[in-house]
PDB file of N, CA and C in Angstrom:
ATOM      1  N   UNK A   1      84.954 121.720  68.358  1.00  0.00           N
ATOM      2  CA  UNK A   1      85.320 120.630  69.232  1.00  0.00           C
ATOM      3  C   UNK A   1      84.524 120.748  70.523  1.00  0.00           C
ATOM      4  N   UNK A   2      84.086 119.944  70.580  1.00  0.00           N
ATOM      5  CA  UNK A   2      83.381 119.570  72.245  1.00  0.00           C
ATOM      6  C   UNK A   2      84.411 119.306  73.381  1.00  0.00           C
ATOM      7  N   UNK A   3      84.518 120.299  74.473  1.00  0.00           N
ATOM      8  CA  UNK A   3      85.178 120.306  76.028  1.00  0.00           C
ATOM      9  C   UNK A   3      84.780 118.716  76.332  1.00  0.00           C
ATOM     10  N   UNK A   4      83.741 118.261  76.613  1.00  0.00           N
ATOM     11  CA  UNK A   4      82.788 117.104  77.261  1.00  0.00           C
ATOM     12  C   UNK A   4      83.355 115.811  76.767  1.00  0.00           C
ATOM     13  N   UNK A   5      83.898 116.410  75.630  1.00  0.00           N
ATOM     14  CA  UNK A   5      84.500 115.004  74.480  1.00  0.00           C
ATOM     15  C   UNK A   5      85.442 114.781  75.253  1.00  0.00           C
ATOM     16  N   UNK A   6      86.461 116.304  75.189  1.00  0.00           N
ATOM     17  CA  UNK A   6      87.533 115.940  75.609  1.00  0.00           C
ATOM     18  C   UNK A   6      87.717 115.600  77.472  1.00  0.00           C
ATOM     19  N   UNK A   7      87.074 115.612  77.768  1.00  0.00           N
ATOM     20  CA  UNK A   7      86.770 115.428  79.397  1.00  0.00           C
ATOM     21  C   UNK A   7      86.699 113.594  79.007  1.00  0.00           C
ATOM     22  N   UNK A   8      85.572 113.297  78.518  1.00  0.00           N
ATOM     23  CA  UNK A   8      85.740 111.737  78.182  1.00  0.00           C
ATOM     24  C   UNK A   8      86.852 111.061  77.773  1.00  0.00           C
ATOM     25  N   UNK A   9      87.289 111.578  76.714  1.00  0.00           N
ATOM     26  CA  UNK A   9      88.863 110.782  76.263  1.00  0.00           C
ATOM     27  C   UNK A   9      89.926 111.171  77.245  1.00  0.00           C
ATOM     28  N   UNK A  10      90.210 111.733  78.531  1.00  0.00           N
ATOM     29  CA  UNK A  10      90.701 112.103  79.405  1.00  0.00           C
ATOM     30  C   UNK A  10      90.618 111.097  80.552  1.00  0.00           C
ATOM     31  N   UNK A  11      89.144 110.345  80.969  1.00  0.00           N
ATOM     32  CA  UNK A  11      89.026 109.750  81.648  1.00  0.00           C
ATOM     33  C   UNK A  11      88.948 108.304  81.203  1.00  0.00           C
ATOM     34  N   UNK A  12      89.016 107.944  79.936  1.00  0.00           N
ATOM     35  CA  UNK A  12      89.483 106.838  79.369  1.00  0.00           C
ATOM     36  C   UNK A  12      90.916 106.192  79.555  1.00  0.00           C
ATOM     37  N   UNK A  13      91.883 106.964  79.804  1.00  0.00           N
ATOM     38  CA  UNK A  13      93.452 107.178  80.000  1.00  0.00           C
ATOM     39  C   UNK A  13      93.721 107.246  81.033  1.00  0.00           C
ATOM     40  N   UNK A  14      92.460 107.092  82.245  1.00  0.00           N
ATOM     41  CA  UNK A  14      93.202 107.505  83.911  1.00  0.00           C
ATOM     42  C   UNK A  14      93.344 106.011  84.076  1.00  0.00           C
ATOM     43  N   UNK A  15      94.499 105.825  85.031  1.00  0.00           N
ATOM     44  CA  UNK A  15      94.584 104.536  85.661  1.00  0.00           C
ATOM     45  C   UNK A  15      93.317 103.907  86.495  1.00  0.00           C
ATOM     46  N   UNK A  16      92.825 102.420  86.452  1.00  0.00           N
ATOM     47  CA  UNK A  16      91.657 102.100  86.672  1.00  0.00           C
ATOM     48  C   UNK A  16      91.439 102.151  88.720  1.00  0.00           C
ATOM     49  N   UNK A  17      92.948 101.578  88.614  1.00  0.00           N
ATOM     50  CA  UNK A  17      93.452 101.744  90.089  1.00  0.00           C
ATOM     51  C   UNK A  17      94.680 101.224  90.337  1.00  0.00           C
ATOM     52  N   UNK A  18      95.193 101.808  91.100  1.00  0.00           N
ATOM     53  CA  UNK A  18      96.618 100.755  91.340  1.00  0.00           C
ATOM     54  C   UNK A  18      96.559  99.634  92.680  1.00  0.00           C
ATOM     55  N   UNK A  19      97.441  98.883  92.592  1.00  0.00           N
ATOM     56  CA  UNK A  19      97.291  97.784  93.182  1.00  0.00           C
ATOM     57  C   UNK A  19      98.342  97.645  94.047  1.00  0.00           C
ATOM     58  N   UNK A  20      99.049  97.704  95.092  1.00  0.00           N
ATOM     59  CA  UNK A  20      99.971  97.520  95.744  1.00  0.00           C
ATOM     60  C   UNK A  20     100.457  95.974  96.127  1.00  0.00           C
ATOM     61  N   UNK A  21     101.732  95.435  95.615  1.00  0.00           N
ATOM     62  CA  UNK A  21     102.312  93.898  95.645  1.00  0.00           C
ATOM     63  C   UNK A  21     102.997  93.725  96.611  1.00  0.00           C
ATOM     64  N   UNK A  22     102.651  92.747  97.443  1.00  0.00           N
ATOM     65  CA  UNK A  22     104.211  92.775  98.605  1.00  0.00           C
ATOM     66  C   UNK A  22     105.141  91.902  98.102  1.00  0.00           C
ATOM     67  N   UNK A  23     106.026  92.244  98.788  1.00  0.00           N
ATOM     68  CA  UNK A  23     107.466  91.468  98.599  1.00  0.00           C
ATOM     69  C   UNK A  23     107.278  90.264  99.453  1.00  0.00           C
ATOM     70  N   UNK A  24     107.472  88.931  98.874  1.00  0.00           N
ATOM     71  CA  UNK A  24     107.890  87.674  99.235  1.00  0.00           C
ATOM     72  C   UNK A  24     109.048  87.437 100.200  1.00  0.00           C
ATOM     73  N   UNK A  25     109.051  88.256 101.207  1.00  0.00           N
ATOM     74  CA  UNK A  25     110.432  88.445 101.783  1.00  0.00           C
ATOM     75  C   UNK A  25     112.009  88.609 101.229  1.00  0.00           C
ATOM     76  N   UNK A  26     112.450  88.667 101.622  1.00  0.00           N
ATOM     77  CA  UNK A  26     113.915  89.033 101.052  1.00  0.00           C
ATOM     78  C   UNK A  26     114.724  88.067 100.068  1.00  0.00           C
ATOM     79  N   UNK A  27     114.138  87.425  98.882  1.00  0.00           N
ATOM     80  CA  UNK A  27     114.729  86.320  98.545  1.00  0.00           C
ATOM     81  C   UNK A  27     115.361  86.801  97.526  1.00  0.00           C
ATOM     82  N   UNK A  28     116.832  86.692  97.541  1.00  0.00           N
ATOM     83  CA  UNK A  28     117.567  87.394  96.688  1.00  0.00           C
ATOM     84  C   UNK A  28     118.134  85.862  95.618  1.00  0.00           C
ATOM     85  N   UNK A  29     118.250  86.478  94.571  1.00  0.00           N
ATOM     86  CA  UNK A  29     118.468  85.427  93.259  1.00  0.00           C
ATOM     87  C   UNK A  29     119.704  85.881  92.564  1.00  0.00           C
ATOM     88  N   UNK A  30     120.950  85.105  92.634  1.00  0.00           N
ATOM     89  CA  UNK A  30     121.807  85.076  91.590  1.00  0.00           C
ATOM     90  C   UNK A  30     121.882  85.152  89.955  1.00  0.00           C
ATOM     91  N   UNK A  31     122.149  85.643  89.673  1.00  0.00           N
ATOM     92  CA  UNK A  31     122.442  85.142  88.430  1.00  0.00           C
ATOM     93  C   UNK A  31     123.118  84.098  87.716  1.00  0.00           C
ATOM     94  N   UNK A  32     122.607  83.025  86.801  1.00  0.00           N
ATOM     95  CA  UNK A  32     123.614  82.152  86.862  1.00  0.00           C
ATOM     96  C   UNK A  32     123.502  82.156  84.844  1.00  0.00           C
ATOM     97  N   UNK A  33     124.861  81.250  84.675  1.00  0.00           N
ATOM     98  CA  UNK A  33     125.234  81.168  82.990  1.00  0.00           C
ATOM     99  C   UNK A  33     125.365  79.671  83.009  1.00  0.00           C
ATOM    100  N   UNK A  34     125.145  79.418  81.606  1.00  0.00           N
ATOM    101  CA  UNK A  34     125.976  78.031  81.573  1.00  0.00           C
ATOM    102  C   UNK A  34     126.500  77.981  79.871  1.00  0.00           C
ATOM    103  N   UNK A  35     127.519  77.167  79.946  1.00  0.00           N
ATOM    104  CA  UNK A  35     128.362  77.234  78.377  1.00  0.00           C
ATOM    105  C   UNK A  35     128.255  76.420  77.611  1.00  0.00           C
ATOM    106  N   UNK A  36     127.899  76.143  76.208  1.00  0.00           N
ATOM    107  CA  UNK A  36     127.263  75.657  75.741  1.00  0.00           C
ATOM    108  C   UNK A  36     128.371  74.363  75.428  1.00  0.00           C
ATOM    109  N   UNK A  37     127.818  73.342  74.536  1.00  0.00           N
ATOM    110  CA  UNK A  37     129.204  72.245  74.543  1.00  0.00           C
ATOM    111  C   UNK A  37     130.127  73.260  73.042  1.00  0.00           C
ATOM    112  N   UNK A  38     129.661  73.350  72.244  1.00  0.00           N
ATOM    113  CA  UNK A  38     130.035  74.195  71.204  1.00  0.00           C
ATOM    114  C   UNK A  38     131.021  75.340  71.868  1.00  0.00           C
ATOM    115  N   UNK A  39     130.873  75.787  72.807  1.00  0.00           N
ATOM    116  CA  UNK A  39     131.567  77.154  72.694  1.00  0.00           C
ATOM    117  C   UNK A  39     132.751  76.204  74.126  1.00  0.00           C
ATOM    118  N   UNK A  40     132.133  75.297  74.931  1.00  0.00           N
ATOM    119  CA  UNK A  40     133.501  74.786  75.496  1.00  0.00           C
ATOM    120  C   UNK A  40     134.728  73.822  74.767  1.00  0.00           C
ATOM    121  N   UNK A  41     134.007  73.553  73.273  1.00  0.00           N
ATOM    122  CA  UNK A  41     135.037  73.045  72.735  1.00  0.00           C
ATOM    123  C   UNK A  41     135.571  73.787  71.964  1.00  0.00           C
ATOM    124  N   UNK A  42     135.008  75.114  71.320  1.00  0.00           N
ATOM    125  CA  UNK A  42     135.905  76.330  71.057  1.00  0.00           C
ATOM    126  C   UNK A  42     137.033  76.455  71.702  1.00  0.00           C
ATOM    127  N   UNK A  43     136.631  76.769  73.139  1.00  0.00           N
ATOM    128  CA  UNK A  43     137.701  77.390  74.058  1.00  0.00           C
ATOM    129  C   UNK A  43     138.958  75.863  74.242  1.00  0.00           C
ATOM    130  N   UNK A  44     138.410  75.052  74.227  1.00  0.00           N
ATOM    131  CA  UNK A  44     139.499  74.374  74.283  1.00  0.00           C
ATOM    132  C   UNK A  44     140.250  73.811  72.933  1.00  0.00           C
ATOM    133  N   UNK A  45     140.104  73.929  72.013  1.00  0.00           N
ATOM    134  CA  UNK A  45     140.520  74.220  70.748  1.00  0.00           C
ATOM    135  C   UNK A  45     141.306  75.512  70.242  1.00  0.00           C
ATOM    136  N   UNK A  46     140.741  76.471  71.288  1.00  0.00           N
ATOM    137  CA  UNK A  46     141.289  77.895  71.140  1.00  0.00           C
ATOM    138  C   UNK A  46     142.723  77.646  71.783  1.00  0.00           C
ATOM    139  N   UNK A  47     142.627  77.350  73.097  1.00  0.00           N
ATOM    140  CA  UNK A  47     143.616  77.154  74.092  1.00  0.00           C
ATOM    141  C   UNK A  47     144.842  76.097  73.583  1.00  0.00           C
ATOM    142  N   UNK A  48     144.587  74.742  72.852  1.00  0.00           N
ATOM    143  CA  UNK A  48     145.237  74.273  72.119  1.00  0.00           C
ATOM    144  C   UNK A  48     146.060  74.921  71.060  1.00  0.00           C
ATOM    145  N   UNK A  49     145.296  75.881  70.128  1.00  0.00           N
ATOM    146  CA  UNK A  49     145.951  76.508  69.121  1.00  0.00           C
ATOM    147  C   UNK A  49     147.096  77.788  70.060  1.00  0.00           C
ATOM    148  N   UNK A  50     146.778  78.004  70.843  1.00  0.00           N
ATOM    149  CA  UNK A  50     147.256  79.273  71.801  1.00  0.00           C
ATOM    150  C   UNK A  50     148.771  78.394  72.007  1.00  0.00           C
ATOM    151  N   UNK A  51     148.665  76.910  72.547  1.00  0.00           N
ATOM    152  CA  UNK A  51     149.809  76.155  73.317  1.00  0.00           C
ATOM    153  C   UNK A  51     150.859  76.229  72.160  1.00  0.00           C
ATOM    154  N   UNK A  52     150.462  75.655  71.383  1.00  0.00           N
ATOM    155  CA  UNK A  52     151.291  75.230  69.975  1.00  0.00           C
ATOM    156  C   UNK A  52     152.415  76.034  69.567  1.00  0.00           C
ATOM    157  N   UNK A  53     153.274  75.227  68.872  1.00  0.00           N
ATOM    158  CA  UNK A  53     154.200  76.333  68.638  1.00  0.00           C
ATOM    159  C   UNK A  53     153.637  77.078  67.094  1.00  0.00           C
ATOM    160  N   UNK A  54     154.236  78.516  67.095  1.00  0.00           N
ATOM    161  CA  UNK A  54     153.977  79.150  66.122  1.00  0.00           C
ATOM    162  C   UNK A  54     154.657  78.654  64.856  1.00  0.00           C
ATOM    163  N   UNK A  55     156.237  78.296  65.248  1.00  0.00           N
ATOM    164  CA  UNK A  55     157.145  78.211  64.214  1.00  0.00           C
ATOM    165  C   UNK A  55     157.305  76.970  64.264  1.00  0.00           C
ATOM    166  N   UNK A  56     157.622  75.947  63.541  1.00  0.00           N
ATOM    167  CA  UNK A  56     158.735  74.795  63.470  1.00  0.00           C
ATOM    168  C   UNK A  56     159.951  74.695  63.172  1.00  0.00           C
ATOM    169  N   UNK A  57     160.824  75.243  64.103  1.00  0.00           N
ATOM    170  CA  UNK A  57     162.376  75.207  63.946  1.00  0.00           C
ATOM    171  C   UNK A  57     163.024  74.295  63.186  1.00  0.00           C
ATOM    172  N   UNK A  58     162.632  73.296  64.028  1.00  0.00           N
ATOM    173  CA  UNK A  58     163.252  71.574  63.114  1.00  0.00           C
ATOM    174  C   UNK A  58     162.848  71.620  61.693  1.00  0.00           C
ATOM    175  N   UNK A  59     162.209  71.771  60.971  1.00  0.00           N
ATOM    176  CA  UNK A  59     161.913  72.047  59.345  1.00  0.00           C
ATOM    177  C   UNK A  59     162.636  72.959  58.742  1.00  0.00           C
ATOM    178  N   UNK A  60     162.463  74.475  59.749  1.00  0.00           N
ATOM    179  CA  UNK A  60     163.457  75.060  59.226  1.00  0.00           C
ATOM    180  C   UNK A  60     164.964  75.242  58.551  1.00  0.00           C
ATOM    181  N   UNK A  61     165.506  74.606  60.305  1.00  0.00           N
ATOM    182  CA  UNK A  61     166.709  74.504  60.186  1.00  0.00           C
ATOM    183  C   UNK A  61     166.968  73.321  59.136  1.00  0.00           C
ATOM    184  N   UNK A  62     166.480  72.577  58.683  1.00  0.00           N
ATOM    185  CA  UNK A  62     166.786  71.208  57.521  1.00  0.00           C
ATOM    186  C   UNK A  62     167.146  72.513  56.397  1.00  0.00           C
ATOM    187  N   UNK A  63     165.707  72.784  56.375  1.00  0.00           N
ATOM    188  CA  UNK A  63     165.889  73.464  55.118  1.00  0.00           C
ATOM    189  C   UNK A  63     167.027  74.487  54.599  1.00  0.00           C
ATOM    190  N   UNK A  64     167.500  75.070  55.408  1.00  0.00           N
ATOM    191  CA  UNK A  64     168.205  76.229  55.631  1.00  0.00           C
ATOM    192  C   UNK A  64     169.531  75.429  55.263  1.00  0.00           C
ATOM    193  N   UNK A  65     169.727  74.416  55.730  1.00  0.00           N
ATOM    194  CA  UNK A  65     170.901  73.235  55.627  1.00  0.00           C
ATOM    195  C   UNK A  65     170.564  72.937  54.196  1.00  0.00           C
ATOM    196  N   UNK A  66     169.953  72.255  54.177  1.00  0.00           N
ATOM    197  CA  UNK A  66     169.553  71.783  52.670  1.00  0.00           C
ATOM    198  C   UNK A  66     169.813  72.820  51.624  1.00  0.00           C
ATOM    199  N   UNK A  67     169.354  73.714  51.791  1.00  0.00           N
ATOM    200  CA  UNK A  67     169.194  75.302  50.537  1.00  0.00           C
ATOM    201  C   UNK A  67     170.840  75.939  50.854  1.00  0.00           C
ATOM    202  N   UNK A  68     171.597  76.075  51.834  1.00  0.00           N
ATOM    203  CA  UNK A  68     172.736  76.099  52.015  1.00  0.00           C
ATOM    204  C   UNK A  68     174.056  75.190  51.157  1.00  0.00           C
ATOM    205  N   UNK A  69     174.012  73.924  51.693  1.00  0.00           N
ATOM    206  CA  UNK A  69     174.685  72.942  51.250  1.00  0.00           C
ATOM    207  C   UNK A  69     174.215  72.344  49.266  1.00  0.00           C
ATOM    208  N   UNK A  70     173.297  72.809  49.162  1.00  0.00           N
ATOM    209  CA  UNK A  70     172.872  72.686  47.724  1.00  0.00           C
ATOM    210  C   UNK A  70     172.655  71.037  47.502  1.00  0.00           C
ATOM    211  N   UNK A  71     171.624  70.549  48.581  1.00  0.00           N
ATOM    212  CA  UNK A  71     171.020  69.058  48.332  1.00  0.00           C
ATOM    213  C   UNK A  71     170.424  69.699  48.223  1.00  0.00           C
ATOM    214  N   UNK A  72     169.691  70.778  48.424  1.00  0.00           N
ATOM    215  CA  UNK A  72     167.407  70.767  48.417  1.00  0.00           C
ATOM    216  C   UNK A  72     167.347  70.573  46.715  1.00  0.00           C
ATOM    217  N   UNK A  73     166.818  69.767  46.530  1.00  0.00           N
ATOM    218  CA  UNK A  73     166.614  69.696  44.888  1.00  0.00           C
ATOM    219  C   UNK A  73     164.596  69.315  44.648  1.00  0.00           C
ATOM    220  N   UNK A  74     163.947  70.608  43.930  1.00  0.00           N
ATOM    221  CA  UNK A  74     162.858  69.908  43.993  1.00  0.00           C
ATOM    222  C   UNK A  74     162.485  69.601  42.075  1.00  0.00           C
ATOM    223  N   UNK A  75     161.998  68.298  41.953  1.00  0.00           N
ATOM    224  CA  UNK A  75     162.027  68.006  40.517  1.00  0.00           C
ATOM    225  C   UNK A  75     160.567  69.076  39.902  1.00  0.00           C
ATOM    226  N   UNK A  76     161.230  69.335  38.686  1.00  0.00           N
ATOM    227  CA  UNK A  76     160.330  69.734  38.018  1.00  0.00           C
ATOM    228  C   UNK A  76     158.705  69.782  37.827  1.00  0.00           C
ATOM    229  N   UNK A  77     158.609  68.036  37.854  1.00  0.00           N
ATOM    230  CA  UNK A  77     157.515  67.125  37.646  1.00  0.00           C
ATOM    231  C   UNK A  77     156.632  67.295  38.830  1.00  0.00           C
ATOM    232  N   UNK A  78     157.237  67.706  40.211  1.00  0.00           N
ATOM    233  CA  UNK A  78     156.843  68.125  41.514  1.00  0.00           C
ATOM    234  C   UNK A  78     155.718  69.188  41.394  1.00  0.00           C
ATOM    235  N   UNK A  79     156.934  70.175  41.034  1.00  0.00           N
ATOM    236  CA  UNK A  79     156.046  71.888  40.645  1.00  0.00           C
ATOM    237  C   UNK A  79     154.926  71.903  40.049  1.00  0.00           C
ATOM    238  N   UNK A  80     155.098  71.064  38.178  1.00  0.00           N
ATOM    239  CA  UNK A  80     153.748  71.311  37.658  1.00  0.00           C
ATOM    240  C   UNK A  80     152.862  70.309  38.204  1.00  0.00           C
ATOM    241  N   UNK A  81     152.788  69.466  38.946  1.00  0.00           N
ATOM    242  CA  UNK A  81     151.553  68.424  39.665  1.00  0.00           C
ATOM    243  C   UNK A  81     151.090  69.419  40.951  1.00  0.00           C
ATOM    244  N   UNK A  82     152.108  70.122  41.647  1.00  0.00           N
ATOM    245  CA  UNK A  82     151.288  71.350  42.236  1.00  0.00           C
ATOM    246  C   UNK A  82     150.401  71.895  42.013  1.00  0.00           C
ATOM    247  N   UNK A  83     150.916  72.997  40.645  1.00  0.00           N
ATOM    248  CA  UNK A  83     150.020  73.929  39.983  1.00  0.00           C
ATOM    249  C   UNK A  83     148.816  73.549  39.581  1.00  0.00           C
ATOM    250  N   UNK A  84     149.089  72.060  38.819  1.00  0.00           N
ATOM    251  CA  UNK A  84     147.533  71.777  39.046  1.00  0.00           C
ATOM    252  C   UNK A  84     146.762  70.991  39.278  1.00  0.00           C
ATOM    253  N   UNK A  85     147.037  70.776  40.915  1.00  0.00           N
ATOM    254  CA  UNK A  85     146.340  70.160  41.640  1.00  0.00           C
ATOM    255  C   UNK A  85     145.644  71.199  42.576  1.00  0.00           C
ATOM    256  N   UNK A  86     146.463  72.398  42.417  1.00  0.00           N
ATOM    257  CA  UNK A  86     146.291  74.056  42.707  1.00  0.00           C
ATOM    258  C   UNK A  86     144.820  74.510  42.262  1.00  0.00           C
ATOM    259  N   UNK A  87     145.262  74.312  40.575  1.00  0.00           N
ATOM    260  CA  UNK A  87     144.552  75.292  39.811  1.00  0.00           C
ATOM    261  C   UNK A  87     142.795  74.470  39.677  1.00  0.00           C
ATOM    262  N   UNK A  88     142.995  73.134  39.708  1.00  0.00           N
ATOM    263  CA  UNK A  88     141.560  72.404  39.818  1.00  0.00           C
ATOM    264  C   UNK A  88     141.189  72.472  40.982  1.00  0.00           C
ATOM    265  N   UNK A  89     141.746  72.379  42.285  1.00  0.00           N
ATOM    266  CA  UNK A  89     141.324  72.742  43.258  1.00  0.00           C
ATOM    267  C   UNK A  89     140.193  73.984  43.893  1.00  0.00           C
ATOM    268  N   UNK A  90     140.951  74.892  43.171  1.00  0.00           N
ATOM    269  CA  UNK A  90     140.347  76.363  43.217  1.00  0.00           C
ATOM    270  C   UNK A  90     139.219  76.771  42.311  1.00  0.00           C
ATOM    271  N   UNK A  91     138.731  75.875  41.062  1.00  0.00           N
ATOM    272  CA  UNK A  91     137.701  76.115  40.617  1.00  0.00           C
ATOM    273  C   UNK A  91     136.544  75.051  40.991  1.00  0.00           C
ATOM    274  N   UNK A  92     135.593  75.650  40.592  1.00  0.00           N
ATOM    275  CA  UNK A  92     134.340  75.181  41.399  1.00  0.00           C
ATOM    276  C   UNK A  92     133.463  74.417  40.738  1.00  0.00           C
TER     277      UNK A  92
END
């Protein structure tokens, strides 16, 4: 190996010069955001679902009356138009 080489590839790698930048005076910059329409109608969709009630009492309590008192009657013909309106539903 040649010293001379390595003296050259040494001075290939030195900085050419540095340059000193001044500062534009003191101008200080905020940061700023902005929200997209998508994510403000999230949040207010979010906030809606948040208001709502979890439960519906009034349905409940029918039912509870109903399944109590022995009116809730659901017909047969009900169930299997469920199942498969269910079961075609779910395949693809």
């Amino acid at each position: 190996m040649r010293v001379d080489a390595l003296n050259h590839v040494s001075q290939i790698y030195q900085p050419a010069g540095t340059k000193k930048v001044s500062k534009a005076g003191n101008v200080k910059k905020q940061d700023a955001y902005e929200i997209s329409q998508s994510a403000k109608d999230y949040q207010t969709a979010k906030k809606a679902v948040a208001e709502a009630e979890d439960v519906r009492e009034d349905k409940i309590a029918y039912y509870k009356d109903a399944l109590a008192s022995g009116t809730y009657n659901v017909s047969s013909q009900e169930i299997a138009e469920k199942i498969v309106s269910k079961y075609f539903d779910f395949q693809i």
